[in-house]
Protein backbone atom coordinates (compact mmCIF):
# COMPACT_ATOMS: atom_id res chain seq x y z
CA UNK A 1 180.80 192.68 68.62
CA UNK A 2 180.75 191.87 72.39
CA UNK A 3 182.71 189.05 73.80
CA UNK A 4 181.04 185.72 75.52
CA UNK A 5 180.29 186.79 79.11
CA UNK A 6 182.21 184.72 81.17
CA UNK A 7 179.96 182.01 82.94
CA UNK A 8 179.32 182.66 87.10
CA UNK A 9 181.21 179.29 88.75
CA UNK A 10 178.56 177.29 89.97
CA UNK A 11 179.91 174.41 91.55
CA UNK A 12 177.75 171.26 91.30
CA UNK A 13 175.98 170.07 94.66
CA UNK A 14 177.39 166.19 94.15
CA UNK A 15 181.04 167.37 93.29
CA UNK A 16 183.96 167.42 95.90
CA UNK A 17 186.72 169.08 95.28
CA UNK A 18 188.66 168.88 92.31
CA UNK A 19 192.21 169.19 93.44
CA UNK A 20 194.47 171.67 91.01
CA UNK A 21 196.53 168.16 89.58
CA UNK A 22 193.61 166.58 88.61
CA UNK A 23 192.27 169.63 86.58
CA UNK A 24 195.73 170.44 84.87
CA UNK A 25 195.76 166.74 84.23
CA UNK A 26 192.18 166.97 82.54
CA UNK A 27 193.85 170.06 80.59
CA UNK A 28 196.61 168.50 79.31
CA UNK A 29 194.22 165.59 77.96
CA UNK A 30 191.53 167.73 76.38
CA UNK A 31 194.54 169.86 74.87
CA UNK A 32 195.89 166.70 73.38
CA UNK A 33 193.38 165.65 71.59
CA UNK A 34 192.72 168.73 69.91
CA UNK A 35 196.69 168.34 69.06
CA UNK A 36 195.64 164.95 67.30
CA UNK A 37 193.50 166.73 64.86
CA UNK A 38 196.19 168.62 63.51
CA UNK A 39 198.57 166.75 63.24
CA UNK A 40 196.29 163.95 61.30
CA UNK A 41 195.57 166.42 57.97
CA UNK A 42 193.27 164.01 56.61
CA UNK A 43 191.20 164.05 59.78
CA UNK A 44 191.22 167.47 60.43
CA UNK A 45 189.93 168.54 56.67
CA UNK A 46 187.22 165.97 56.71
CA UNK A 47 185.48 167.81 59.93
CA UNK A 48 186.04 171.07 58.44
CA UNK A 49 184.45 169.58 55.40
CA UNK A 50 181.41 167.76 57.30
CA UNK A 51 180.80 171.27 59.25
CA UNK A 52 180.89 173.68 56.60
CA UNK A 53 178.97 171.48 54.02
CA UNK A 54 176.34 171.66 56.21
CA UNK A 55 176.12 175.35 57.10
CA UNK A 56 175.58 175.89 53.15
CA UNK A 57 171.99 177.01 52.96
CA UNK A 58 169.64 176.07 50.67
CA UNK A 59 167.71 178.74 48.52
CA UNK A 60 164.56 180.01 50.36
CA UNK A 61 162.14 182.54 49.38
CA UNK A 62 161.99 183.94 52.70
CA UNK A 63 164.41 184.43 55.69
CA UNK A 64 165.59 186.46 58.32
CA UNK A 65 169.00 188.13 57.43
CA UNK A 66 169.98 188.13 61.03
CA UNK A 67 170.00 183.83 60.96
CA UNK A 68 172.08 183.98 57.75
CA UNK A 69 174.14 186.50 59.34
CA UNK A 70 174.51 183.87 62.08
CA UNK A 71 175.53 180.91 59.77
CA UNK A 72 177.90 183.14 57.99
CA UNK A 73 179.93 183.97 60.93
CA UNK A 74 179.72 180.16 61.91
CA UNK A 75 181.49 179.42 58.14
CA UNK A 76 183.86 182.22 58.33
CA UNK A 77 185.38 181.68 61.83
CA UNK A 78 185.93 177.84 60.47
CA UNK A 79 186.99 179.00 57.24
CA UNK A 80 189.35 181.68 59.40
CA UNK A 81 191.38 178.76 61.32
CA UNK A 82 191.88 177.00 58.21
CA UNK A 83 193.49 180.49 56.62
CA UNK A 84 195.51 180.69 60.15
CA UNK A 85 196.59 176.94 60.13
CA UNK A 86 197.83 177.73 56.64
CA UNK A 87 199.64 180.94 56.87
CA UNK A 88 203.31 181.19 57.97
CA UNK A 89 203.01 184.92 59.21
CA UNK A 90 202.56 185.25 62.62
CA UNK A 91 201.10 188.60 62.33
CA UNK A 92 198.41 187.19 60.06
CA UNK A 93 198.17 184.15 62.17
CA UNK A 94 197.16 186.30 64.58
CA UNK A 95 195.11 188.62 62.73
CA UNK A 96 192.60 185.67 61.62
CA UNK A 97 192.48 183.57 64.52
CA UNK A 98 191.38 186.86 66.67
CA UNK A 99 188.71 187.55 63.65
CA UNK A 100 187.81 184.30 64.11
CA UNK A 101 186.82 184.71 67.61
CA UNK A 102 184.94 187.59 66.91
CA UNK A 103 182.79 185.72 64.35
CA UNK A 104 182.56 182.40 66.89
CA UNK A 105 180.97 184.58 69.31
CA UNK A 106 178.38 185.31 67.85
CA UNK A 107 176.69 181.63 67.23
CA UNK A 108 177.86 180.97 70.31
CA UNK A 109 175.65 183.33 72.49
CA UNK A 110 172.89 181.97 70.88
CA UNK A 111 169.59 180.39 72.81
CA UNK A 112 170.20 176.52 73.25
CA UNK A 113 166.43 175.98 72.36
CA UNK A 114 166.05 177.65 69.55
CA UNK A 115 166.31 176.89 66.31
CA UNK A 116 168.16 178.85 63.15
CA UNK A 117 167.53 178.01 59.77
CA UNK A 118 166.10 174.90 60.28
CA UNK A 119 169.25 174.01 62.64
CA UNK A 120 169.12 173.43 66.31
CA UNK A 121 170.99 176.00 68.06
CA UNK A 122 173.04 173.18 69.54
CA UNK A 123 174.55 172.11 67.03
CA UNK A 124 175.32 175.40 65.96
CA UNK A 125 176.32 176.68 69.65
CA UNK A 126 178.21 173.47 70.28
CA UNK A 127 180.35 173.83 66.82
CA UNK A 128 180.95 177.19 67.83
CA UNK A 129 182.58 176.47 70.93
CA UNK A 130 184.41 173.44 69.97
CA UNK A 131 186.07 175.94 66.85
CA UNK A 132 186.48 178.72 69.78
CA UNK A 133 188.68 175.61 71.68
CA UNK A 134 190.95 175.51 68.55
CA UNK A 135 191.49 179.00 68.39
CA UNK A 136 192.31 179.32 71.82
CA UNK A 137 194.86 176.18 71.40
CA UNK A 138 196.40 177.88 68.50
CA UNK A 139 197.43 180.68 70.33
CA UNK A 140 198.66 178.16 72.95
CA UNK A 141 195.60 179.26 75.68
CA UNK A 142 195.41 175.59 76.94
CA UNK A 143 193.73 176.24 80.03
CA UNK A 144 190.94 178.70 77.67
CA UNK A 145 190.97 175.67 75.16
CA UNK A 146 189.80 173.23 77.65
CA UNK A 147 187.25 175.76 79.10
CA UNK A 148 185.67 176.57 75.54
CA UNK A 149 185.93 172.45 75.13
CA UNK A 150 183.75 171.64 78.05
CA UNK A 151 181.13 174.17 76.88
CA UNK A 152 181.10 172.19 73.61
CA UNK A 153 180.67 169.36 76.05
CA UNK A 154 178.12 170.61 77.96
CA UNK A 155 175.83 171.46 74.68
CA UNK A 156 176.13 168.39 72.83
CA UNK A 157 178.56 165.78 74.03
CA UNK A 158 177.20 163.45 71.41
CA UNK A 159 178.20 165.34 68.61
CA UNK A 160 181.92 165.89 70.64
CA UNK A 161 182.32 162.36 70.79
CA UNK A 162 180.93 161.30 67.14
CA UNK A 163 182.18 164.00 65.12
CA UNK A 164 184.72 166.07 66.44
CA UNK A 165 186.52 163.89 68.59
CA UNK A 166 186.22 160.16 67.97
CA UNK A 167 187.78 158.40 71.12
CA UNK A 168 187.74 161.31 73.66
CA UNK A 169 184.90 159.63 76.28
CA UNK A 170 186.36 157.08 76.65
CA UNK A 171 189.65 158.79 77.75
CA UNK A 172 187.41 161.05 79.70
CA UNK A 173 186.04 158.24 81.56
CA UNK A 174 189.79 156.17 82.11
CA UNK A 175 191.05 159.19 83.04
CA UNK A 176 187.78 160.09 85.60
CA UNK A 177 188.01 156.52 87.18
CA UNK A 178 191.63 156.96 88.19
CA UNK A 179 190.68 159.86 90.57
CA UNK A 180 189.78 159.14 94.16
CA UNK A 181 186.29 160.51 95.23
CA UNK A 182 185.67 160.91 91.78
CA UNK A 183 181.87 159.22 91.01
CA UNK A 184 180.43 159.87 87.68
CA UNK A 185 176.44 160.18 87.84
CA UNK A 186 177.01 160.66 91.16
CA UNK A 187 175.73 157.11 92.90
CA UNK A 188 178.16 154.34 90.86
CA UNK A 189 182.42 154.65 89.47
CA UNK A 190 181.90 154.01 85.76
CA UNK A 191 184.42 151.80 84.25
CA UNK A 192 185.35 150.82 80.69
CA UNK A 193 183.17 147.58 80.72
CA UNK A 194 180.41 149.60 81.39
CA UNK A 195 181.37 152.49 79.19
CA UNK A 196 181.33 150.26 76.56
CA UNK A 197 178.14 148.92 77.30
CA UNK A 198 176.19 151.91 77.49
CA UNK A 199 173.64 153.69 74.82
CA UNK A 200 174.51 156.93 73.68
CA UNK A 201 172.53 158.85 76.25
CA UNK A 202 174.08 156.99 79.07
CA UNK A 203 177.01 158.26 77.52
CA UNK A 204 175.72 161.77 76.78
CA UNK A 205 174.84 162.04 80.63
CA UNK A 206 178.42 160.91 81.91
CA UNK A 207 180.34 163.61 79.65
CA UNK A 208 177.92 166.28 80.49
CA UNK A 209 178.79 165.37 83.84
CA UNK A 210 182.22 165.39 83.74
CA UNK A 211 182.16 169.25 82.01
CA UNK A 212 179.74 170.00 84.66
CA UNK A 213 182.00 169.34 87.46
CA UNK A 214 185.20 170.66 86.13
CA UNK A 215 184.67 172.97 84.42
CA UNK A 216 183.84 176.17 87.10
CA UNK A 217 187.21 174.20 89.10
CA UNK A 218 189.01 174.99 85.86
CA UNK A 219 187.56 178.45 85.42
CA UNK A 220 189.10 179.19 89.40
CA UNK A 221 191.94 177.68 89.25
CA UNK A 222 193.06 180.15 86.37
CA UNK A 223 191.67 182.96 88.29
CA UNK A 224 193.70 182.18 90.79
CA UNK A 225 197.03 181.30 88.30
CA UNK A 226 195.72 185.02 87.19
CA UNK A 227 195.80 186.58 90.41
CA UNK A 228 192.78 187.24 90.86
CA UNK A 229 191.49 185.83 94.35
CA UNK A 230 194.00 187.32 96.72
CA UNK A 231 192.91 186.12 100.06
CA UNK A 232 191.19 183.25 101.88
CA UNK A 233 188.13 185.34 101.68
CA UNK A 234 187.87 186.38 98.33
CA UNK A 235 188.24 182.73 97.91
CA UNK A 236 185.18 181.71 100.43
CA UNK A 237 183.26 183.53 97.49
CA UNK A 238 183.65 181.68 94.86
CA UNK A 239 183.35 177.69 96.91
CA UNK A 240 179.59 177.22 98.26
C-alpha cells in the first residue's frame, strides 16, 4: 500500500515566522497530551470504544467492498495500537504499530468531501490521523506525532477537542497567546475570556488556524534537524 505523500509546505500569507522554540514548544505540548491518554486507562479505552463502536456497520443489501475495505482498515489500525499498547515484545510492538500505519493510510488519503458508508470522510480522515499521531508517539516520533496531530486538526478540530482530546484548545490557545507576533484569526490576540466565550465554530476556526500556521514550520524545521536543506538557498525554497 503506498504511504501518505508528504504535504508541499505552504506557508500561510498572515503568518510570520515561527521561530524553532516556539514550534518544539508546541511539540512538546501536543506530545503531552497524547501522553495523558495513556497513562489515564479508563480514558484511553473509552475513545477506543466510542471509535470502533461506530465503525461497526450495519447490514445492507448493497455496498461497495472497497468502502468496507476502508472501514476495516480504520478498525484494524485502532484495534492494532491496542494489541501494541498491550504487548511486552518489542519486536511485536513494532510489528503492529508499523501494520497499523499501513492500514491508517489508507482512510487517511481519502477525499475530505466525500462520504463512505454513510460517514463523512472527515470523520473518518480525521480519526485516521489522530490514530497515525499515536503510532508515531509510540515509537517515540514526537516531531511526526505532532505533524499527523495537526492534520487531525486541520480536518475536524471539533471532533479533536470533544472527543479525542478534551482540554487541548484551550492549551493551544494559552500557549498561542504567550508568543509575541503571534495573532490568532489574524486581526485580534485571543485570550481565555474570550476562548471561553466563543461557539464551537469560533473555536473550530482558531484551532484550524493554529495547525495551519505551524504546521509546514514544523514540517521544515525537521527537514532541516534531517539534513535536508543544506544551504541558504535551498532554504529560500521552501520560505515565500
Amino acid at each position: 500500500m503506498a504511504s501518505i505523500p508528504p504535504s508541499p509546505l505552504d506557508f500561510s500569507n498572515d503568518a510570520e515566522k515561527l521561530e524553532f522554540e516556539s514550534v518544539r514548544a508546541l511539540v512538546a505540548l501536543i506530545n503531552q497530551h497524547i501522553d495523558s491518554l495513556f497513562e489515564d486507562t479508563q480514558t484511553w479505552k473509552s475513545l477506543n470504544s466510542k471509535c470502533t463502536s461506530k465503525l461497526k456497520i450495519q447490514t445492507r443489501e448493497f455496498f461497495e467492498f472497497s468502502d468496507y475495505s476502508l472501514l476495516s482498515n480504520l478498525y484494524g489500525g485502532i484495534e492494532g495500537i491496542e494489541e501494541a499498547l498491550q504487548t511486552k515484545c518489542m519486536e511485536q510492538k513494532t510489528s503492529k504499530l508499523q501494520n497499523s500505519e499501513k492500514l491508517l493510510q489508507d482512510p487517511a488519503s481519502l477525499d475530505e468531501n466525500g462520504m463512505t458508508l454513510g460517514f463523512p470522510n472527515s470523520y473518518l480522515i480525521c480519526c485516521s490521523y489522530f490514530y497515525l499521531s499515536v503510532v508515531e508517539k509510540l515509537r517515540k516520533n514526537e516531531w511526526k506525532a505532532a505533524i499527523h496531530f495537526l492534520q487531525a486538526l486541520l480536518v475536524s478540530p471539533r471532533l479533536v477537542h470533544t472527543e479525542f482530546t478534551p482540554g487541548v484548545c484551550q492549551n493551544l490557545f494559552l500557549f498561542c497567546i504567550k508568543l509575541e507576533n503571534v495573532k490568532p484569526l489574524g486581526s485580534r490576540r485571543i485570550n481565555v475570556v474570550s476562548y471561553t466565550d466563543s461557539d464551537n465554530n469560533e473555536v473550530d476556526d482558531a484551532m484550524r488556524w493554529i495547525a495551519r500556521n505551524y504546521k509546514p514550520w514544523l514540517m521544515y524545521y525537521q527537514i532541516m534537524s534531517c539534513g535536508e536543506i543544506s544551504s541558504a538557498d535551498d532554504q529560500s525554497r521552501y520560505i515565500m
